[in-house]
Protein backbone atom coordinates (compact mmCIF):
# COMPACT_ATOMS: atom_id res chain seq x y z
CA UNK A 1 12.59 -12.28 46.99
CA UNK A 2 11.03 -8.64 47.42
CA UNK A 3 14.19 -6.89 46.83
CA UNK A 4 14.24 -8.98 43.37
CA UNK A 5 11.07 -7.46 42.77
CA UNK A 6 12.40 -4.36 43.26
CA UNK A 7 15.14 -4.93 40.95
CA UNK A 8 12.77 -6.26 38.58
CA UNK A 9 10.38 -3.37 38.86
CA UNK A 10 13.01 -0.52 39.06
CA UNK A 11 14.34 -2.14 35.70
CA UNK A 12 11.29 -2.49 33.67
CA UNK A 13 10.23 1.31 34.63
CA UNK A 14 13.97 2.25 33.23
CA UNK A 15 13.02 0.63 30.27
CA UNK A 16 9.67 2.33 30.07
CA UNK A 17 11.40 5.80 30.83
CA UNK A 18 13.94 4.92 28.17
CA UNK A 19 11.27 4.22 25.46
CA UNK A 20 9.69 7.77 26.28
CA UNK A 21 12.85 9.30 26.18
CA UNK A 22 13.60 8.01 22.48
CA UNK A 23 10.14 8.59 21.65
CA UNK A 24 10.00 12.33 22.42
CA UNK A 25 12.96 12.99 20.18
CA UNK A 26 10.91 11.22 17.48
CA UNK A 27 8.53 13.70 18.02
CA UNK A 28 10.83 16.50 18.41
CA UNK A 29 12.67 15.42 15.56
CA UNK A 30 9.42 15.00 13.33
CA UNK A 31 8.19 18.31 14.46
CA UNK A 32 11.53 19.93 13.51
CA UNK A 33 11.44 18.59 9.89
CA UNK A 34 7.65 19.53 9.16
CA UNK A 35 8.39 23.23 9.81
CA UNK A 36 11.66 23.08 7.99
CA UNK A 37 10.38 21.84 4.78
CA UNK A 38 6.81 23.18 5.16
CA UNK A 39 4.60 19.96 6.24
CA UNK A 40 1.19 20.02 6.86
CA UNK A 41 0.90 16.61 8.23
CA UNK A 42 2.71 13.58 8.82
CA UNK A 43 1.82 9.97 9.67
CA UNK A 44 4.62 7.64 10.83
CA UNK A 45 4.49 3.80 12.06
CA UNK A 46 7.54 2.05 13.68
CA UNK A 47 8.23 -1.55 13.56
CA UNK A 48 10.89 -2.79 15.49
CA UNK A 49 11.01 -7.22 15.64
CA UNK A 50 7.70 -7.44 14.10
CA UNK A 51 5.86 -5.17 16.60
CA UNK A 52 4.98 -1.69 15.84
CA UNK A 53 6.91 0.81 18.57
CA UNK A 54 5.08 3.78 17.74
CA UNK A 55 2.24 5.29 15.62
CA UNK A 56 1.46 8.89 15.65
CA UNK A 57 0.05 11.86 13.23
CA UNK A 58 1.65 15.32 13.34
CA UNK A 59 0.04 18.21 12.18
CA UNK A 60 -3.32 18.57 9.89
CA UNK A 61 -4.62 16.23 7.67
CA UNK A 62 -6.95 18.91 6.28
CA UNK A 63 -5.49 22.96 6.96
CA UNK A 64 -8.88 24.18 5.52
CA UNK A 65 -10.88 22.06 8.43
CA UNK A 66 -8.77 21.82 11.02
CA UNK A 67 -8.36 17.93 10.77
CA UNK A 68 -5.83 16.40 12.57
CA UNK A 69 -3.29 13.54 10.81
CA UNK A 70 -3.68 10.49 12.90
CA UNK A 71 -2.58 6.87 12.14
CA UNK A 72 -5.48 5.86 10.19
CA UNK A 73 -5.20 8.82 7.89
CA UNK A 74 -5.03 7.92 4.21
CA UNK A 75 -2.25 9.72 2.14
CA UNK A 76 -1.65 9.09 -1.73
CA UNK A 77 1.27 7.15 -1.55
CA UNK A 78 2.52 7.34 -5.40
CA UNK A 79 5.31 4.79 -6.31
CA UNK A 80 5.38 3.23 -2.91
CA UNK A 81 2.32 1.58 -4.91
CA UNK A 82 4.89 -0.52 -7.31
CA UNK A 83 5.40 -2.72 -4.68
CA UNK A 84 1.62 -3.94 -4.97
CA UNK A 85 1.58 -4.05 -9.01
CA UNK A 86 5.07 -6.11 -8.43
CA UNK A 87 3.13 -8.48 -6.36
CA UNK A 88 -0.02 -8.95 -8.55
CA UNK A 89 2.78 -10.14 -11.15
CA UNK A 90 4.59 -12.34 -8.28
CA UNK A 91 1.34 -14.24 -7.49
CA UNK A 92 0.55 -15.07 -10.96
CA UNK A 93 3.80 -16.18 -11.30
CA UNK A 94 3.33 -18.51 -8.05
CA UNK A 95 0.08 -19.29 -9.84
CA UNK A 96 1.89 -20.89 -12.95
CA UNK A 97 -0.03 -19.16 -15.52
CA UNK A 98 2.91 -16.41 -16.08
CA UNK A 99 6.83 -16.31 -16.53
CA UNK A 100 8.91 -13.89 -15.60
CA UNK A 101 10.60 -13.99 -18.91
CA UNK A 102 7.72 -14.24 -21.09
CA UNK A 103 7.75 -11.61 -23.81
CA UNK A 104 5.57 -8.88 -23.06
CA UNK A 105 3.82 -8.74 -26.83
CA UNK A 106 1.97 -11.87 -26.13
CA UNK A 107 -0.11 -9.90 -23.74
CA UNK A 108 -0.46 -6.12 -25.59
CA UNK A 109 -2.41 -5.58 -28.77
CA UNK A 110 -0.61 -4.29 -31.58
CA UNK A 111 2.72 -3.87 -29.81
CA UNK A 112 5.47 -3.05 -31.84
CA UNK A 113 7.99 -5.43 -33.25
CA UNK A 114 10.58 -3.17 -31.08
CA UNK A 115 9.05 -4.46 -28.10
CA UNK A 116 9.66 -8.35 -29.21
CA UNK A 117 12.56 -8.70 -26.86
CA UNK A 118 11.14 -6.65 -23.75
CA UNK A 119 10.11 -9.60 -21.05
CA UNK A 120 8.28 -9.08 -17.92
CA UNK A 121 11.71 -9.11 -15.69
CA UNK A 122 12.33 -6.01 -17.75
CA UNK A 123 9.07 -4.38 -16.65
CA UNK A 124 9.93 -5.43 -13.21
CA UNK A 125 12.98 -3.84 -13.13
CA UNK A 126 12.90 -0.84 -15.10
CA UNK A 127 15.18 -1.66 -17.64
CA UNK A 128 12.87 -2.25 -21.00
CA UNK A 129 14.12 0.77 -22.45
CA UNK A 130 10.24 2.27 -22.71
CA UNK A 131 10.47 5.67 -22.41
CA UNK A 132 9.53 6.68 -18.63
CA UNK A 133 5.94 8.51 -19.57
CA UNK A 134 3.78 7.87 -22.10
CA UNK A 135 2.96 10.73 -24.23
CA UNK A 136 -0.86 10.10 -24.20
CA UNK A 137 -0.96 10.14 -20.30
CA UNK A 138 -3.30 13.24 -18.65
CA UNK A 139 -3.63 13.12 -15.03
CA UNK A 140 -6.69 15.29 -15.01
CA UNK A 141 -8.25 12.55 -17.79
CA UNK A 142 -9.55 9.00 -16.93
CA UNK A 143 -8.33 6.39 -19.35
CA UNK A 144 -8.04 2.94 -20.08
CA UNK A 145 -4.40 1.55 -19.45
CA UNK A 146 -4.07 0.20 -22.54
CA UNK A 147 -4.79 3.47 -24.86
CA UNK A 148 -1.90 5.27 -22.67
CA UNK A 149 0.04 2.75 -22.93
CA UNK A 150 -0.26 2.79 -26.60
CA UNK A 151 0.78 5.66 -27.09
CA UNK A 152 4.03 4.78 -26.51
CA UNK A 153 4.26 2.44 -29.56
CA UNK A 154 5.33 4.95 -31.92
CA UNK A 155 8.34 6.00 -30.05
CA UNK A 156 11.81 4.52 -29.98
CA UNK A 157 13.51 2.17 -27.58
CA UNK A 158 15.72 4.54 -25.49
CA UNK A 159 18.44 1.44 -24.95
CA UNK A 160 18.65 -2.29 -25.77
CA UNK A 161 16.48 -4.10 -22.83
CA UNK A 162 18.41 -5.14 -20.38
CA UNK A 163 21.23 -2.81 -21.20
CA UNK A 164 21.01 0.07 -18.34
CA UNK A 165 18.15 0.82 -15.28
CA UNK A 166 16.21 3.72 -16.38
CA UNK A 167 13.05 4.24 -14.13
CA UNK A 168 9.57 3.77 -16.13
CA UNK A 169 6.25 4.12 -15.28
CA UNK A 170 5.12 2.83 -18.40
CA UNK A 171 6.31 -0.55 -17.41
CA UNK A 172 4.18 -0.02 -14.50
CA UNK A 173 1.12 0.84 -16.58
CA UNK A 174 1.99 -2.23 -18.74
CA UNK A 175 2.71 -4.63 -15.52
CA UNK A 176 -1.17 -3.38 -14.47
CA UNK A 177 -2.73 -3.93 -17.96
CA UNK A 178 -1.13 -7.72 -18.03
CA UNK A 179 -2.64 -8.45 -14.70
CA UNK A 180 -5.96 -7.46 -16.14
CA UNK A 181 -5.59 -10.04 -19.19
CA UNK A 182 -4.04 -12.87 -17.49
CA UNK A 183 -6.31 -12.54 -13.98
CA UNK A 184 -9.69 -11.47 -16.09
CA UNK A 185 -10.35 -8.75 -13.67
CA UNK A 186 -9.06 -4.91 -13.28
CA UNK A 187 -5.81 -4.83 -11.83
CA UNK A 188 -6.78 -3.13 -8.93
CA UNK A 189 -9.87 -5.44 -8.07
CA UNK A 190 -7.15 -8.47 -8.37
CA UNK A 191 -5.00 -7.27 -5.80
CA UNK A 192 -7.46 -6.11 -3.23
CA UNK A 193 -8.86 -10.18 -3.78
CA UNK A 194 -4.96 -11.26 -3.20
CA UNK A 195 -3.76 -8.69 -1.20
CA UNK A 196 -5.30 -6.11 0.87
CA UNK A 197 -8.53 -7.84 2.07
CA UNK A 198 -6.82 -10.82 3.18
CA UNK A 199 -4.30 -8.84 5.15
CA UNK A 200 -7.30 -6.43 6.59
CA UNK A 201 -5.58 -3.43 5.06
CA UNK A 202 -9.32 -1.65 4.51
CA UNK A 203 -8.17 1.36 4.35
CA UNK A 204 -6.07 0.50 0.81
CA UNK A 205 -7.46 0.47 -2.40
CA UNK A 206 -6.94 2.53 -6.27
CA UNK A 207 -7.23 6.20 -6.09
CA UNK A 208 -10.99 7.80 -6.58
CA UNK A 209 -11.29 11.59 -6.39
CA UNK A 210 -15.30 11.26 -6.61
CA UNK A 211 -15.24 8.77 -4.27
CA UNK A 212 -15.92 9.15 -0.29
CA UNK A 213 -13.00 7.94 1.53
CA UNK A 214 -12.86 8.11 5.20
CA UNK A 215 -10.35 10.16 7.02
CA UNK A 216 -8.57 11.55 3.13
CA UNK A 217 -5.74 13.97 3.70
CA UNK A 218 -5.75 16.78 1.70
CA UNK A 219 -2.73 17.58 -0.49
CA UNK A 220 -0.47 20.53 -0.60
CA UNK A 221 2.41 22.43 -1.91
CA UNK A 222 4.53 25.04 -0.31
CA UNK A 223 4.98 27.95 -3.12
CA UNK A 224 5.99 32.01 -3.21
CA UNK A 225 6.04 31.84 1.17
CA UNK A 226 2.83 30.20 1.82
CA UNK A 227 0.54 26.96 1.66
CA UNK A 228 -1.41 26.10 -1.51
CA UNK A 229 -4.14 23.26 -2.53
CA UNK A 230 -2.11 21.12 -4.36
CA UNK A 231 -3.44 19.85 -8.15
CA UNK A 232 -5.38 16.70 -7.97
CA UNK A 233 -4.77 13.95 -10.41
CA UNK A 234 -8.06 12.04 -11.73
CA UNK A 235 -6.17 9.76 -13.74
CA UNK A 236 -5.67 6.27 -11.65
CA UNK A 237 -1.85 5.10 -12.55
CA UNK A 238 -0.95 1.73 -11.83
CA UNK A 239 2.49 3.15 -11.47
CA UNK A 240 1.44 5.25 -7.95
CA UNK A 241 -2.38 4.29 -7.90
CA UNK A 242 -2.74 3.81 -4.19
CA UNK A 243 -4.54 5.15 -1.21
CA UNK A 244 -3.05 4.04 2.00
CA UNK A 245 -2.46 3.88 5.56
CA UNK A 246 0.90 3.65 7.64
CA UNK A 247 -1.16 0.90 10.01
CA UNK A 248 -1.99 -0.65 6.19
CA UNK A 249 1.54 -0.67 5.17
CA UNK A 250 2.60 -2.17 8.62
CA UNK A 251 -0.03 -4.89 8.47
CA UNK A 252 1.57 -5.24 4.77
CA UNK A 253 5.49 -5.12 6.39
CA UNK A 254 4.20 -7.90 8.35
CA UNK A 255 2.88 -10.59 5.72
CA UNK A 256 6.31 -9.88 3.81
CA UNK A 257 8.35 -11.39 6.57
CA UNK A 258 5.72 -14.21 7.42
CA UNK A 259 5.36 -15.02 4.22
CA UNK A 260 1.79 -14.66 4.33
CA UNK A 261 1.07 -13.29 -0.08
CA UNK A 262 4.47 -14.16 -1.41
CA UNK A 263 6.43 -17.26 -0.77
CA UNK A 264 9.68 -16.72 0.59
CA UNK A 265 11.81 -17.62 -2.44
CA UNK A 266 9.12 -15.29 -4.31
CA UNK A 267 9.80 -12.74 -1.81
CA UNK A 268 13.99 -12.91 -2.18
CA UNK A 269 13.48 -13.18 -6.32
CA UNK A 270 12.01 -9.34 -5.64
CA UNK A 271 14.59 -8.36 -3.06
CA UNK A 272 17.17 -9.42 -5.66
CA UNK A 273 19.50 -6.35 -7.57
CA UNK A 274 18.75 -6.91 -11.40
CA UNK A 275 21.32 -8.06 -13.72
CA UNK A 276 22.42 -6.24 -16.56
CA UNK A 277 23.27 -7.64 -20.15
CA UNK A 278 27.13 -6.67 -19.12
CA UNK A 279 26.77 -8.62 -15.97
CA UNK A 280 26.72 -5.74 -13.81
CA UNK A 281 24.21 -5.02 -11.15
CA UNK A 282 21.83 -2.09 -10.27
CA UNK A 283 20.13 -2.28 -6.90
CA UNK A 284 16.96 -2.38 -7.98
CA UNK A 285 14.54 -5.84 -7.94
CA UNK A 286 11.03 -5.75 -8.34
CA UNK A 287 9.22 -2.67 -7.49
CA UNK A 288 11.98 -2.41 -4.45
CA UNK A 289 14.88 0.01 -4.26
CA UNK A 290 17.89 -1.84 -2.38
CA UNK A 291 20.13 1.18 -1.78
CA UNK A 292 22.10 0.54 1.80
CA UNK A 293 22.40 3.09 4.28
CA UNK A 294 26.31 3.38 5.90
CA UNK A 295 26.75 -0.41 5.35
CA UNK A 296 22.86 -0.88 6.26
CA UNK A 297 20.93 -3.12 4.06
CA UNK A 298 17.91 -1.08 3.21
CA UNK A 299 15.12 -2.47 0.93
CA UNK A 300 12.69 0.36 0.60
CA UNK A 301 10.77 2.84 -2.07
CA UNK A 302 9.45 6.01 -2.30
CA UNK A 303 6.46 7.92 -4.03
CA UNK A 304 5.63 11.04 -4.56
CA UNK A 305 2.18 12.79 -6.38
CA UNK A 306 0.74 16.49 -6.24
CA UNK A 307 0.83 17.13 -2.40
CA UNK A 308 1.90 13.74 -1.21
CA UNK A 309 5.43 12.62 -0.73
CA UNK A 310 5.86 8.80 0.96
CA UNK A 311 8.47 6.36 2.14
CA UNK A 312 8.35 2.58 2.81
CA UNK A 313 11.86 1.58 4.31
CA UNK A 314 12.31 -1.82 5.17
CA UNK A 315 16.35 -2.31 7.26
CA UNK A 316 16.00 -5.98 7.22
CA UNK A 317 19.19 -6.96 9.40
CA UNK A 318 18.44 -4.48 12.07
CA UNK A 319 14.76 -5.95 11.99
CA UNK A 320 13.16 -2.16 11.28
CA UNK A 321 10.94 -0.42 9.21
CA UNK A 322 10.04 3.07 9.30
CA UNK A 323 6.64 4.24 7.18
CA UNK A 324 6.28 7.98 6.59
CA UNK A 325 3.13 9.48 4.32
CA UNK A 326 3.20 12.95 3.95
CA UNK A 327 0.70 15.44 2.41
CA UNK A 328 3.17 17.79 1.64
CA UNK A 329 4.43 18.32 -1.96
CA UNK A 330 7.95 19.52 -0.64
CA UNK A 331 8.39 17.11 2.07
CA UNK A 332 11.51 14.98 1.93
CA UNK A 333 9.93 11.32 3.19
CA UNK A 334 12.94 9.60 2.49
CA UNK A 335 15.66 11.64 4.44
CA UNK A 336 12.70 11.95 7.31
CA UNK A 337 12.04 7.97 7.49
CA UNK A 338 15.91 7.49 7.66
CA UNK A 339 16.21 10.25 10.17
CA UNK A 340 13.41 8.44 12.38
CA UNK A 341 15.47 4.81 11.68
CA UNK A 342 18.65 6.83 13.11
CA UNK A 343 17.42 7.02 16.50
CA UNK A 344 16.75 3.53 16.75
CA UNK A 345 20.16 2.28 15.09
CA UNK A 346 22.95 3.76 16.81
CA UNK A 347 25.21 5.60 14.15
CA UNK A 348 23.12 5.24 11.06
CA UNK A 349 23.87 8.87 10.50
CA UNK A 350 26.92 10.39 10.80
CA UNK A 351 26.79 13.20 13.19
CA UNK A 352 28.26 16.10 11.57
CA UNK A 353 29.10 19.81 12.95
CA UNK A 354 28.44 23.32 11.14
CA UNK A 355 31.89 25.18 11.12
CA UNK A 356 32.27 28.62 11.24
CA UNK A 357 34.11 29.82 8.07
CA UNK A 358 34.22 33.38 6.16
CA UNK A 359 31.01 33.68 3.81
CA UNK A 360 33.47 35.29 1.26
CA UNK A 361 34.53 31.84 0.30
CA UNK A 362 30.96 31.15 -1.15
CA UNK A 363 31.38 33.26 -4.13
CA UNK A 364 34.15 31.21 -5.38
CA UNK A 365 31.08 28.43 -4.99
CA UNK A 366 28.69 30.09 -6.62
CA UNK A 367 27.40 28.94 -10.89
CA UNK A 368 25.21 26.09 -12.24
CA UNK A 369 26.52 22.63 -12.60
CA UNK A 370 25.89 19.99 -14.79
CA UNK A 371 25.71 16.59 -14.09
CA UNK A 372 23.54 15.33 -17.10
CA UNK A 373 21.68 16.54 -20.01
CA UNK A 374 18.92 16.44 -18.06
CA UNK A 375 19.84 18.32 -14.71
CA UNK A 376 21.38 21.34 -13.59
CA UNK A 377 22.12 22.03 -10.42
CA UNK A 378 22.56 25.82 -9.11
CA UNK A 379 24.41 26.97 -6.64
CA UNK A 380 24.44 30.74 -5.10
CA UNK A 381 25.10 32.87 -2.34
CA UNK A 382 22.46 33.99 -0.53
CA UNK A 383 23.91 36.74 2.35
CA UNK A 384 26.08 34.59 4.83
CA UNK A 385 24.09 31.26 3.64
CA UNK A 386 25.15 28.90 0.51
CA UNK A 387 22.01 27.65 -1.04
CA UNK A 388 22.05 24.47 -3.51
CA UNK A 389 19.43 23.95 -5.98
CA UNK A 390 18.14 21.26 -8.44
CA UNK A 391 15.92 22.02 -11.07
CA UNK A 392 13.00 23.81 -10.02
CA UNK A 393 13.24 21.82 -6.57
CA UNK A 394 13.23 23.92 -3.34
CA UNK A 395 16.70 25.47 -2.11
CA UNK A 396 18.27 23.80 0.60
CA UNK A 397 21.07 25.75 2.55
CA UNK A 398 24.98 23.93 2.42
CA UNK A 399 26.09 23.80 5.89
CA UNK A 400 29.83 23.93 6.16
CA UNK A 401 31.66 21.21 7.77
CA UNK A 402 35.01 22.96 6.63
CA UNK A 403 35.56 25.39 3.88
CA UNK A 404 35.68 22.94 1.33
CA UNK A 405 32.81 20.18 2.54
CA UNK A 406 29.21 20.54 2.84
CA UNK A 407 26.13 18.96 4.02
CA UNK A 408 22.28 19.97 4.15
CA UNK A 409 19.63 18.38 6.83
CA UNK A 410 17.65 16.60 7.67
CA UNK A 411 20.01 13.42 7.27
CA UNK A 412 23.42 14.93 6.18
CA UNK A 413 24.15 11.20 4.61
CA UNK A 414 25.30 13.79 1.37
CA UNK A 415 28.95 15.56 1.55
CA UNK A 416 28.98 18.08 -1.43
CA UNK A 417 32.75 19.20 -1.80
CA UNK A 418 34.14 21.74 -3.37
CA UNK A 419 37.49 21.10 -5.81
CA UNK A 420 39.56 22.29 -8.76
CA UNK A 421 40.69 20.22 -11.43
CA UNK A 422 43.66 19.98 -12.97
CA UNK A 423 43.22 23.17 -15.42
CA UNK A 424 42.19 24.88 -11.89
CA UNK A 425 38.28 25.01 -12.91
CA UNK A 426 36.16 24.53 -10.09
CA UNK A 427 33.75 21.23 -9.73
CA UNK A 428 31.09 19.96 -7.46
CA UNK A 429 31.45 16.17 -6.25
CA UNK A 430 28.87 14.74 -4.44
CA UNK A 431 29.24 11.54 -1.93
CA UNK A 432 26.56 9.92 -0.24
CA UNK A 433 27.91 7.35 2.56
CA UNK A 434 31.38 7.90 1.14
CA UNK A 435 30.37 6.42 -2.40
CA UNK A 436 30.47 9.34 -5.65
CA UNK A 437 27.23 9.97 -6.88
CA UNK A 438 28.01 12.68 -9.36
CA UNK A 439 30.58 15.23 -9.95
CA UNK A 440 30.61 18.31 -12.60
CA UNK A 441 32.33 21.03 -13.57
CA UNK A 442 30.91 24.61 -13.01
């Protein structure tokens, strides 16, 4: 019997040294990524069979005071807040007094007659074919929902509804305002009713700037080598209009498996990829992004404002979610939460190696490519470093797995390879988890 014990004890402390083991490379990892991509703070919860594993804050909630990020900080968590406007929708459709295929005129004065065909499910899914912004939204001006949305009248359909996924945060304006009419009360009062008072999430509720709100990060952007206030939004936007915690958002990860706001066949209607008029599928459902991760099934979404970047992500069969709020306005929260998920699902990631190879071959790299209208990606030599670009984004550095194939941190789920075509003009392909996202021509 005692040398059972023994055995018994021996193996629970090898567990316990095994959990601190993994944990400090969490930390280390964490630690690595906020002074890589210039971080502040960080605030991270880990749920592993419906128990949280691990809590922490990194960092400063507040530079200018000398705050530290904790748990219970409360980040802007931008479209991560979809989720919530999804669910007001979802619960009045439990209710009975909405369908998700009711037109969406029968609830907005004045709408156009373009807008006749546009249902809810459309809303829900981004693919109305609303233009993304409305032209009368001003983040530094409070307005009513419906005069933004409004605004949008005028303009044209950018696609037959149903026809493609576009993302729109006009739909989530719209989603907000029909809440408001069908529920009689603001959107946001509705779901803290429904939602986040009968979970206990009191730390969750609309934006306020004016407001006091205990334990507020501070927001911040990384620009010209050094750390900058960020610009505060007044405008509330049902699209991104929460304040959160991640011990909120696990208490929220929670009620979605027991079923606790939505009803289970509720739940899966949401967690289901939306159906174009072709009969092709984008993995999208309602207010969730259902993107796998190397054969993972991933149901997750991001958000990002002035000085806040955040990541909900949800890997359902390995019974895990990772929550990561940010107040940095060049934080990656997506590659960070996955990066955190890696060390708890062997061989999420693939584990790549930086090869040596002569720096001369960059040059042959180096141009803009195109991959749409609407982006241009630059690429350039910078000494004995390749540097890739986006837009105005920040430049990350292409690590060379060979002469040919690239990756950058902190995930390196993204090979960017380097080819010629037939007429012996160079192009960019990008993969992520062996699938082609995008390829163009320099």
């Amino acid at each position: 019997m005692y040398l059972k014990r023994v055995h018994f004890f021996a193996f629970v402390l090898l567990l316990t040294l095994s959990a601190a083991v993994q944990a400090d490379k969490v930390d280390d990892y964490v630690k690595a990524q906020m002074e890589r991509q210039h971080i502040p703070g960080i605030s991270i919860v880990v749920i592993k069979d419906q128990k949280i594993i691990k809590s922490m804050g990194y960092g400063l909630a507040n530079v200018e005071l000398n705050v530290a990020a904790t748990p219970d900080t409360v980040y802007k968590i931008g479209s991560v807040s979809k989720q919530f406007i999804a669910t007001g929708i979802m619960l009045l459709v439990q209710d009975g007094k909405i369908s998700l295929d009711d037109n969406i005129t029968k609830f907005l004065d004045g709408a156009p007659d373009a807008w006749k065909p546009i249902t809810i499910r459309h809303l829900l899914t981004h693919t109305s074919g609303i233009v993304r912004e409305a032209p009368g939204f001003d983040p530094f001006k409070i307005q009513n929902d419906a005069d933004v949305i409004k605004t949008a009248y005028s303009l044209p359909l950018r696609f037959t509804p149903g026809e493609k996924y576009e993302y729109c945060n006009v739909g989530y304006f719209t989603l907000a305002e029909i809440i408001t009419k069908v529920s009689g009360k603001p959107w946001g009062d509705f779901l803290h009713e429904r939602v986040f008072a009968p979970l206990g999430m009191n730390s969750t509720r609309t934006t306020n700037m004016t407001e006091l709100v205990n334990n507020r990060a501070n927001g911040y952007v990384w620009r010209n080598g050094k750390l900058q206030n960020s610009a505060i939004y007044f405008a509330v936007r049902p699209s991104g209009a929460f304040l959160s915690t991640v011990l909120d958002l696990a208490k929220w990860d929670a009620a979605l498996d027991a079923g606790t706001i939505l009803k289970q066949p509720t739940r899966d209607q949401a967690w289901t990829p939306v159906k174009l008029n072709n009969g092709n599928t984008h993995p999208y459902g309602f207010g969730w992004e259902l993107a796998p991760v190397a054969g993972h099934k991933q149901i997750n979404h991001g958000g990002s404002l002035p000085g806040f970047r955040a990541q909900l992500a949800r890997f359902v069969d390995d019974k895990l979610t990772v929550v990561v709020l940010t107040n940095g306005d060049n934080a990656n929260a997506a590659a960070i939460a996955v990066g955190i998920a890696n060390f708890y699902i062997p061989g999420l990631l693939p584990n790549r190696k930086v090869a040596k190879v002569d720096p001369k071959i960059f040059d042959n790299y180096a141009g803009q490519y195109q991959p749409d209208p609407s982006a241009i990606v630059s690429v350039t030599r910078e000494g004995d470093k390749l540097m890739i670009q986006q837009g105005q984004g920040e430049k990350r550095e292409l690590l060379p797995e060979s002469e040919v194939n690239f990756f950058t941190e902190p995930t390196s789920r993204t090979i960017y390879t380097f080819t010629k075509d037939d007429a012996g003009q160079m192009v960019l392909v990008i993969k992520q988890d062996d699938r082609e996202v995008w390829r163009a021509k320099k």
